[in-house]
Protein backbone atom coordinates (compact mmCIF):
# COMPACT_ATOMS: atom_id res chain seq x y z
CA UNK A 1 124.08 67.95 80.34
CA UNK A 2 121.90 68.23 77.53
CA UNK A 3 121.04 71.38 74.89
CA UNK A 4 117.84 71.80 76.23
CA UNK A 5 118.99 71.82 79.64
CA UNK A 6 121.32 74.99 79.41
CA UNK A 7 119.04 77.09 76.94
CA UNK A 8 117.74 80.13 78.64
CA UNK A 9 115.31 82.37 76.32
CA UNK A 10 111.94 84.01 76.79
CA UNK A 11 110.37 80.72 78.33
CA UNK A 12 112.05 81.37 81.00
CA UNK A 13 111.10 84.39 81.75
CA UNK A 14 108.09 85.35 84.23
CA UNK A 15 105.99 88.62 83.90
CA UNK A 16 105.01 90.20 87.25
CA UNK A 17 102.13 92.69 86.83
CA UNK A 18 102.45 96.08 89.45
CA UNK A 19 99.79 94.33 92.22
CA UNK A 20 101.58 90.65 91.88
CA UNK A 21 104.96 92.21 92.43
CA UNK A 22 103.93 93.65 95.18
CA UNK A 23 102.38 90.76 96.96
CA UNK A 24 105.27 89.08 96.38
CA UNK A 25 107.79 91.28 98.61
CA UNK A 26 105.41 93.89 100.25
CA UNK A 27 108.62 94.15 102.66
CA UNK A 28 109.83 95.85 99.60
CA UNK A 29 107.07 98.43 99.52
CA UNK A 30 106.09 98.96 103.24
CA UNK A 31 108.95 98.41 105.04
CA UNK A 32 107.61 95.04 107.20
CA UNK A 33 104.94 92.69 107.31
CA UNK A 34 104.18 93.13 110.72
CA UNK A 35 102.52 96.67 112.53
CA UNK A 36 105.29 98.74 111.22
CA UNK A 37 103.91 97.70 107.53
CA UNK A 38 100.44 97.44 108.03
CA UNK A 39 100.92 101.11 109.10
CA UNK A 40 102.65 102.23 106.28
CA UNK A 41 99.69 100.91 104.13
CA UNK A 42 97.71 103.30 105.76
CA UNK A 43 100.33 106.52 105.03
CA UNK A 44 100.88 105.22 101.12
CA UNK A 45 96.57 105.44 100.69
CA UNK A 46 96.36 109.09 101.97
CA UNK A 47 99.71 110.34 100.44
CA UNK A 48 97.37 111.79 97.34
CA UNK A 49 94.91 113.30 99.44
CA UNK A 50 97.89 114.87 101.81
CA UNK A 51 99.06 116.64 98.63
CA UNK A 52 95.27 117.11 97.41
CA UNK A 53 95.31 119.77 100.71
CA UNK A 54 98.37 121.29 100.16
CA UNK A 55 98.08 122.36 96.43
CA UNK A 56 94.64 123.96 97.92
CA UNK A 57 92.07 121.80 96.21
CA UNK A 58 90.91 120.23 99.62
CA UNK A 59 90.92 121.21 103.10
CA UNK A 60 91.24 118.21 104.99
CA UNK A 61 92.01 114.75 105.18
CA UNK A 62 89.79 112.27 107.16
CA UNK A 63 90.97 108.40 108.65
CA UNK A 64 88.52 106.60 109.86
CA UNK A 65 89.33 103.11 111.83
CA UNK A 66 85.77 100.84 111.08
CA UNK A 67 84.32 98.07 112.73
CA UNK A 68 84.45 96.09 110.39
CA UNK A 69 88.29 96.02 110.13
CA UNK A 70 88.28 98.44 107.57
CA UNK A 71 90.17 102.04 106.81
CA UNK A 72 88.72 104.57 105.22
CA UNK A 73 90.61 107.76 103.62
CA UNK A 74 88.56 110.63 102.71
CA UNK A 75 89.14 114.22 100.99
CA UNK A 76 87.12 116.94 100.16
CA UNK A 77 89.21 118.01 96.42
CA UNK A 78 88.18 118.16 93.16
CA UNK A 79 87.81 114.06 92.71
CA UNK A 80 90.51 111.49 91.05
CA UNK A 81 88.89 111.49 87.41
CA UNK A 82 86.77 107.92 86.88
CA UNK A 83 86.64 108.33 83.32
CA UNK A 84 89.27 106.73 80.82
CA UNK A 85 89.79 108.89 77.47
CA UNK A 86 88.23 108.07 74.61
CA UNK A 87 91.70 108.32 72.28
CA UNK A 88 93.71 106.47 74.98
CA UNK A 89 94.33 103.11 76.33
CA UNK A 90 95.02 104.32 79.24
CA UNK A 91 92.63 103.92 82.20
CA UNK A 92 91.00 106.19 84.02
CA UNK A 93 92.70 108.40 86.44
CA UNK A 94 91.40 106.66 89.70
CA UNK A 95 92.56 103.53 87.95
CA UNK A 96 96.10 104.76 87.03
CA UNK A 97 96.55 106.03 90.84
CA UNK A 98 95.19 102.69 92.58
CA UNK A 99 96.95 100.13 90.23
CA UNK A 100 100.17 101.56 88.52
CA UNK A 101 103.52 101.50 90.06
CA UNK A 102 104.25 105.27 88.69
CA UNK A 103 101.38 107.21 87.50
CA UNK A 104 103.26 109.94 85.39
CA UNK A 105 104.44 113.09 86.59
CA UNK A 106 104.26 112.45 90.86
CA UNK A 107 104.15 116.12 93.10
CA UNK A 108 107.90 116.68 94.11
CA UNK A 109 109.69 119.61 95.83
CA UNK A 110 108.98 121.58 98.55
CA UNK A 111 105.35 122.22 98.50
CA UNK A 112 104.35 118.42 98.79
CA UNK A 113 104.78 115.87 101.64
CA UNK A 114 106.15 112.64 101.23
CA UNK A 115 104.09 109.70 103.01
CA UNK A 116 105.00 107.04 100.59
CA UNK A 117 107.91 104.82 101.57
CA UNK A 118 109.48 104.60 98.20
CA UNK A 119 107.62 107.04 96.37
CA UNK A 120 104.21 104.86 95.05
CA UNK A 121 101.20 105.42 96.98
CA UNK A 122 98.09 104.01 96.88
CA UNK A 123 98.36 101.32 94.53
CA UNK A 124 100.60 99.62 97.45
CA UNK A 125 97.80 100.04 99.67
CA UNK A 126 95.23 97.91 97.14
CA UNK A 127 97.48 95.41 95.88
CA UNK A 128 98.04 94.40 99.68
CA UNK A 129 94.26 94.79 100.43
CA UNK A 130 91.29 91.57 100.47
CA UNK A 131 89.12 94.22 98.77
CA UNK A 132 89.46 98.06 98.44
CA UNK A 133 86.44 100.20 97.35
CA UNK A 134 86.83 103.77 95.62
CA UNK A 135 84.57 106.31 95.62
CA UNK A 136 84.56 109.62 93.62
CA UNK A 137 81.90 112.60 93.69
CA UNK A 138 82.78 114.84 91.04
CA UNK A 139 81.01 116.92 89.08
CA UNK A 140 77.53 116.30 90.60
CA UNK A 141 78.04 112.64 89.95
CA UNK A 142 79.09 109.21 92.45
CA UNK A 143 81.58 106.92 90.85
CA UNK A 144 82.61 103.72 92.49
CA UNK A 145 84.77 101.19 91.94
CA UNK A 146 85.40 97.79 93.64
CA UNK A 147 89.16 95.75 93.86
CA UNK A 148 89.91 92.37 94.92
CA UNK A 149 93.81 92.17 95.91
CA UNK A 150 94.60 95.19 93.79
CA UNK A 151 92.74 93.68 90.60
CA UNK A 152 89.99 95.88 89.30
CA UNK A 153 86.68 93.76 89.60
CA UNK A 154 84.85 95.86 87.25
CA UNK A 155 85.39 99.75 85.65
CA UNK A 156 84.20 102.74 87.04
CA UNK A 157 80.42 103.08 87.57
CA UNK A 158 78.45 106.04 87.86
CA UNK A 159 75.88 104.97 90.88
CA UNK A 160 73.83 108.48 91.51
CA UNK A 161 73.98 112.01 92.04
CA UNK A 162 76.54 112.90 94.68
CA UNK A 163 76.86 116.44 96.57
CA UNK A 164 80.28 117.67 96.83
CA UNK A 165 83.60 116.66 95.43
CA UNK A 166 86.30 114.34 96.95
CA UNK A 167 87.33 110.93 97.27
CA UNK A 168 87.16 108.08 99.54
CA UNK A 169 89.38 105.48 99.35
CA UNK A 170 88.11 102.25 101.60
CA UNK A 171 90.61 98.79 102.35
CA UNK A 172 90.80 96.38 104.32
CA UNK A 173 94.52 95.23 104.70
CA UNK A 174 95.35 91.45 103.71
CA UNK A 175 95.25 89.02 107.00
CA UNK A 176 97.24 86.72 104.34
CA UNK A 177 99.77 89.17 104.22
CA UNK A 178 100.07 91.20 107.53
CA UNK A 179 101.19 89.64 110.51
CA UNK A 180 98.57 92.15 112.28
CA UNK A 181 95.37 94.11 110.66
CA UNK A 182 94.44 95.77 113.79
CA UNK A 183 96.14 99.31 113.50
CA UNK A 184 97.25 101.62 116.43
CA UNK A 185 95.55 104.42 117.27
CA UNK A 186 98.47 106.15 119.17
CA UNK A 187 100.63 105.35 116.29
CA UNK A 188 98.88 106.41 113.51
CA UNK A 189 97.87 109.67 115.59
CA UNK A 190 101.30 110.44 116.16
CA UNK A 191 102.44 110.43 112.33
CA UNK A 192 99.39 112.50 111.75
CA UNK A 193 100.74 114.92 114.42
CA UNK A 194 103.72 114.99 112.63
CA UNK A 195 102.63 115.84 109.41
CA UNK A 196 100.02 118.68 110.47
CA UNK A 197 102.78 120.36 112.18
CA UNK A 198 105.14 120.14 109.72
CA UNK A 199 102.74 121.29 106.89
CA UNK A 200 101.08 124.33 107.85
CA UNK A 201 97.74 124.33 106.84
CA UNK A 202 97.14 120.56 106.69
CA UNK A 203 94.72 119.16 108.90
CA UNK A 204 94.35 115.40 109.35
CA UNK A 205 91.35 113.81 111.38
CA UNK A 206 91.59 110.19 112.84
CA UNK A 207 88.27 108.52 113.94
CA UNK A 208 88.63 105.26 115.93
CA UNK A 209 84.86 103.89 114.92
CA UNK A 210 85.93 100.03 116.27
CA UNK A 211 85.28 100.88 120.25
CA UNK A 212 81.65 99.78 121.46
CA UNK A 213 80.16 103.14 122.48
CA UNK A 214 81.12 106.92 121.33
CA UNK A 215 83.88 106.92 118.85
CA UNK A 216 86.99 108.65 119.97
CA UNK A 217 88.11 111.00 117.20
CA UNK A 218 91.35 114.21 117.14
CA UNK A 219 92.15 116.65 114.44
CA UNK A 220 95.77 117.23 113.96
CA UNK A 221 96.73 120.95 113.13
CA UNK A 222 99.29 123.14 113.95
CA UNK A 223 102.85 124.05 112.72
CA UNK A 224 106.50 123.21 113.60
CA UNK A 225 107.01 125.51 116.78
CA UNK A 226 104.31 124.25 118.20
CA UNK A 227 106.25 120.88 118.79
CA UNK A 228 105.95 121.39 122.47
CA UNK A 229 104.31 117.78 122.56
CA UNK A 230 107.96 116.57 121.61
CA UNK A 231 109.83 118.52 124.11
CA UNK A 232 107.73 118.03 126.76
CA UNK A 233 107.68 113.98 126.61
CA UNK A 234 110.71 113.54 128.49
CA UNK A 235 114.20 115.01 129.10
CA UNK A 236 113.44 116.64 132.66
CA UNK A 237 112.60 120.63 133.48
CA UNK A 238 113.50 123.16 130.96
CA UNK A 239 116.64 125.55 131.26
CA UNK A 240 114.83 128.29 129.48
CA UNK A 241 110.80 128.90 129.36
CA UNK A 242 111.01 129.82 125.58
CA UNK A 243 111.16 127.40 122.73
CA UNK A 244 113.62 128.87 120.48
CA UNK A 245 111.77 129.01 117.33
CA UNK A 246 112.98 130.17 113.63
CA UNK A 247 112.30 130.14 109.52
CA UNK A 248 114.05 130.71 106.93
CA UNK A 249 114.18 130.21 102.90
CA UNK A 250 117.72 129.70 101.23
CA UNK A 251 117.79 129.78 97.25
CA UNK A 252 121.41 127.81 97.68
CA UNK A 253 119.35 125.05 98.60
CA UNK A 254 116.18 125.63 96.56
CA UNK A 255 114.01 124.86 99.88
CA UNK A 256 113.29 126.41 103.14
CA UNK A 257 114.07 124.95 106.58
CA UNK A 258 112.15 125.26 110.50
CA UNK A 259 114.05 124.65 113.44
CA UNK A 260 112.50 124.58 116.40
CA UNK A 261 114.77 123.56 120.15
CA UNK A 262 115.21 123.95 123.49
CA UNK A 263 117.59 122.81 126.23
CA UNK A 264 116.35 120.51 129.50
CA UNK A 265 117.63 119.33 132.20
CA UNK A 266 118.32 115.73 130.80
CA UNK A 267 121.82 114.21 129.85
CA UNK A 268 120.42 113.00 126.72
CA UNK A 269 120.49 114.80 123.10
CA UNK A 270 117.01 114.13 121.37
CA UNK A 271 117.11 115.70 117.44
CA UNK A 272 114.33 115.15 115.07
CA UNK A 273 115.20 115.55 111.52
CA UNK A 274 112.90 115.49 108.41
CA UNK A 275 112.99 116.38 104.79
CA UNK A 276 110.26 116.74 102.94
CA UNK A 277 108.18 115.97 106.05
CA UNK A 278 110.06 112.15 105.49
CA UNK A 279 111.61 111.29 108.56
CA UNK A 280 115.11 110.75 108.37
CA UNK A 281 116.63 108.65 111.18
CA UNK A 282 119.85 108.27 110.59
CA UNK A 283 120.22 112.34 109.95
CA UNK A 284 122.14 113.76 107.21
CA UNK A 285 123.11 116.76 105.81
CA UNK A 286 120.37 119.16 107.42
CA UNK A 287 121.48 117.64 110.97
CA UNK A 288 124.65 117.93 110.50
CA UNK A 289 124.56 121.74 109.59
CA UNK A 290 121.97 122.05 112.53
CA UNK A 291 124.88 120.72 115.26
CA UNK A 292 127.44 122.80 113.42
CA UNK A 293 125.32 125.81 113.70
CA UNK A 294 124.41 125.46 117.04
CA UNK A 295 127.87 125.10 118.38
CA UNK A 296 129.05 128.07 116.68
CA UNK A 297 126.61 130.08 117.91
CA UNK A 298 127.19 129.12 121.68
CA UNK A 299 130.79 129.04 121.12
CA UNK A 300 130.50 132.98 119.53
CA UNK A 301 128.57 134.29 122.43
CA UNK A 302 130.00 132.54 125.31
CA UNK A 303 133.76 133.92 123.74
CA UNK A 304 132.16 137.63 123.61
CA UNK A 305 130.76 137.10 127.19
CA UNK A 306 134.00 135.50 128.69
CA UNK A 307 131.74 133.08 130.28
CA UNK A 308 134.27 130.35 129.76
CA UNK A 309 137.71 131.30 131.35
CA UNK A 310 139.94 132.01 128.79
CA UNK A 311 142.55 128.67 129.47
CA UNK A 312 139.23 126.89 128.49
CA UNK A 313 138.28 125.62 124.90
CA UNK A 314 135.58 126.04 122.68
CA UNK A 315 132.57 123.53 124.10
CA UNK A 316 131.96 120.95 122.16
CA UNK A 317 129.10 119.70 120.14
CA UNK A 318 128.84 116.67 122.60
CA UNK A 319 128.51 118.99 125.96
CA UNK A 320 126.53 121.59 124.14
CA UNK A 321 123.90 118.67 122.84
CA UNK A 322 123.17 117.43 126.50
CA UNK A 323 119.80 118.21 127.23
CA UNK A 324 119.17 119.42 123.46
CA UNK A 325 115.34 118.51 122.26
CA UNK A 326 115.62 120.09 118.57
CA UNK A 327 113.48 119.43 115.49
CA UNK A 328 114.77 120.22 112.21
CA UNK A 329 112.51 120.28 109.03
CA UNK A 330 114.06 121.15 105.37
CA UNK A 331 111.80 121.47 102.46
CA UNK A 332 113.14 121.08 99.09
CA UNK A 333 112.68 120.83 95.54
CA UNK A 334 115.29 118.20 95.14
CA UNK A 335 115.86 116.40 97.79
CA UNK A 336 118.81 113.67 97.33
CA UNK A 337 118.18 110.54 100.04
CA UNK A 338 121.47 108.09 100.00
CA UNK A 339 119.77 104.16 100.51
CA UNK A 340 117.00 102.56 99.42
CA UNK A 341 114.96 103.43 102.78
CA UNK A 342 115.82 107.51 102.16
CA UNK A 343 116.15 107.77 106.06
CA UNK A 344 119.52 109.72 105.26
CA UNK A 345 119.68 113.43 103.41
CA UNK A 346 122.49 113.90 101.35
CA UNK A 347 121.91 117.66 99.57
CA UNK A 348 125.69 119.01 100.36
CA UNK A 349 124.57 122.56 100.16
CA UNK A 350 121.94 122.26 102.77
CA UNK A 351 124.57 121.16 105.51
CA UNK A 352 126.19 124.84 104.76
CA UNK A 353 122.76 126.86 104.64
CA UNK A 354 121.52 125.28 107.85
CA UNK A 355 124.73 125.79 109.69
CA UNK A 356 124.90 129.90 108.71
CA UNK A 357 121.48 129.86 109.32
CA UNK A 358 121.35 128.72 112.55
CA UNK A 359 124.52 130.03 113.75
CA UNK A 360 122.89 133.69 112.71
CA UNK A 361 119.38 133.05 114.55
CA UNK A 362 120.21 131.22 117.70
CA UNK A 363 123.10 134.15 117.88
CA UNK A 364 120.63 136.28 117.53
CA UNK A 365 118.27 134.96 120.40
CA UNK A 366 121.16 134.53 122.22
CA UNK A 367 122.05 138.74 122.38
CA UNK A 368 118.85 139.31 123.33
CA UNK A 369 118.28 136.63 125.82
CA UNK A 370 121.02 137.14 128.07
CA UNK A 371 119.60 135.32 131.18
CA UNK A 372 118.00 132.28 129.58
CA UNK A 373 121.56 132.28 127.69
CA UNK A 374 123.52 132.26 130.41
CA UNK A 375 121.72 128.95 131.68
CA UNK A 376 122.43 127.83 129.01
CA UNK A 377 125.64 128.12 128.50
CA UNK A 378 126.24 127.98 132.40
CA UNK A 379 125.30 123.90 132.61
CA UNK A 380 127.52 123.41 129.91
C-alpha cells in the first residue's frame, strides 16, 4: 500500500456547520423522522417562548397550525434582540437562538421547563425547516428575518413600526426530511396540557387554522391537581371521590415536588413521572421515592388500625399500586438524567425527600380520611 494511501491529516477531515449536522442525523436531535419527530420540532421552536412566560416577560404562548402547512409560534415578551453589536462578531440575538447549537448561558433549574429533547431549541426547528421566517416587534419597531434550511438568507431587517413586543417564529417542517409534515392536533394538545398544568401560570393556545370553515382553537391552563383529565381516562370507578393532592419544597434536593393520585377500581398501576416538566418514562429516582412513600404510609396506618390481621405482612408495593393513577412532578435546579434520551432521573437525594415526603402527607390524609382510607386499604 502506498504512503499516500495511509496518510490521514487535515484533508481528511470534514467541517459540519450547526444546521448541516443536524440535517444529517435529525434522529439525533428530535428523536425520529417520522410524527414522533416532526412533533418534537414543534416543542424545540416554543421552548424559548415557554421560558419567556415563566421568567414573567410574557403571558402566553400561541401555536397556530396554517393552511399552508405551516406552524407558527408566537409570544407576547420583550422580543429576541435583531441587532448584532457593534464590537462583536457575534450575530444578533435572534440569530444566535435560531442557528447556534448552544447560545451561551441556557435557563436551567427549577423555574424553567424543558421542551427541548437534548437541550437546543429552536435552531433544530430551522435547520430541519424548507424556510422559517422570524419576526420581532421590539421597541416600537418590526424586524424580520427569512431562513432557507436553517441558513440565514439575509440579516435582520427593520420593515415598519410594530405595536407591542414579542416574537413569532414561522416554519414549515422539511417534506425531505420528515416522513410526515401534517402534525396532530390531539397530540400536540396533549403535551400542551401537560406543560400548563405542570407550570402554573403558563398558558399555551393551539389554533388548528388548516380545517375548511371555523378554526378549532383550546387554551391550556391549569396546575398539577387538576390532572383529573389523566385519572379519569381509564382505570374504572374511583375508590375515593378526592384526588389526593400535595406540595412541598425540600432544600436537600434544591427543588420542589407535586404529587397528585388516586386509587380506581382497575388492576393496573398508571404513574406519571416528570422532572423539570421532561417526561421521564422509564422513572427514576423521584418514582422510586414516590412507591416507597406510598407504601409506608399505607403500611403505617393500616398497622395502627389493625386492619390487616396481625399473622398478615406488610402489603406490598405491587398490591398497594393496583388501581394507583399518580403523577409525580420534581422541579430542580440540577437535575441529573442517566442516557442520552434523559427519560431516567438519577438525583439520589430526591428518591429520599420524596419518600419522607410522601409517607408524611398521604399519612396525613390518611388520619383524617378514615372512610375513603379504609377503601383503600380494604381492596388491598
Amino acid at each position: 500500500m502506498s504512503e499516500n494511501a495511509n496518510r490521514y491529516d487535515a484533508t481528511h477531515i470534514t467541517v459540519v456547520h450547526a444546521a448541516e449536522a443536524i440535517r444529517k442525523r435529525p434522529g439525533m436531535y428530535v428523536g425520529s423522522t417520522g410524527e414522533r419527530g416532526l412533533h418534537q420540532a414543534v416543542f424545540e421552536a416554543m421552548e424559548h417562548s415557554v421560558n419567556e412566560v415563566l421568567a414573567g416577560r410574557a403571558s402566553s404562548v400561541d401555536v397556530t397550525l396554517q393552511a399552508d402547512g405551516g406552524v407558527r409560534v408566537a409570544d407576547d415578551g420583550p422580543g429576541v434582540s435583531p441587532e448584532a453589536t457593534e464590537d462583536s462578531d457575534e450575530p444578533s440575538g435572534l440569530e444566535a437562538l435560531l442557528t447556534r447549537m448552544y447560545t451561551g448561558v441556557r435557563p436551567t433549574g427549577r423555574a424553567t421547563a424543558t421542551v427541548s429533547l437534548v437541550g437546543i431549541g429552536p435552531s433544530v426547528t430551522n435547520a430541519l425547516s424548507s424556510r422559517l421566517t422570524a419576526e420581532v416587534r421590539r421597541h416600537g419597531t418590526l424586524w424580520v428575518q427569512e431562513y432557507r434550511c436553517g441558513v440565514p438568507v439575509a440579516p435582520p431587517t427593520a420593515v415598519g413600526p410594530a405595536s407591542g413586543s414579542g416574537t413569532t417564529i414561522t416554519f414549515w417542517p422539511d417534506s425531505d426530511i420528515f416522513e410526515t409534515v401534517e402534525c396532530s392536533f390531539a397530540v400536540l394538545a396533549g403535551r400542551f396540557e401537560e406543560l400548563a398544568f405542570l407550570n402554573r401560570g403558563l398558558s399555551i393556545s393551539l389554533t388548528d387554522a388548516r380545517p375548511a370553515g371555523e378554526p378549532r382553537s383550546e387554551r391550556f391552563l391549569g396546575e398539577v391537581q387538576d390532572f383529573s383529565f389523566f385519572f379519569d381516562a381509564s382505570g374504572g370507578a374511583p375508590v375515593h371521590p378526592d384526588t389526593i393532592a400535595f406540595a412541598w419544597e425540600d432544600s436537600r434536593m434544591a427543588g420542589t415536588a407535586e404529587v397528585a393520585l388516586r386509587w380506581c377500581t382497575s388492576h393496573e398501576e398508571r404513574v406519571r413521572s416528570f422532572a423539570n416538566s421532561r417526561p421521564t418514562s422509564e422513572g427514576g429516582s423521584h418514582v422510586a421515592g414516590f412507591r416507597e412513600g406510598v407504601a409506608d404510609a399505607i403500611n403505617t396506618y393500616a398497622r395502627k388500625r389493625q386492619l390487616p390481621a396481625a399473622a398478615d405482612p406488610d402489603l406490598t408495593s405491587e398490591r398497594i399500586g393496583e388501581g394507583l393513577a399518580a403523577v409525580v412532578s420534581v422541579k430542580l435546579d440540577h437535575p441529573q438524567f442517566e442516557g442520552a434520551t434523559h427519560g431516567l432521573l438519577g438525583n439520589a437525594e430526591v428518591r429520599t425527600c420524596v419518600r419522607e415526603a410522601v409517607r408524611e402527607h398521604l399519612g396525613r390524609w390518611l388520619e383524617g380520611h378514615p372512610e375513603e382510607a379504609a377503601a383503600i386499604v380494604g381492596r388491598m
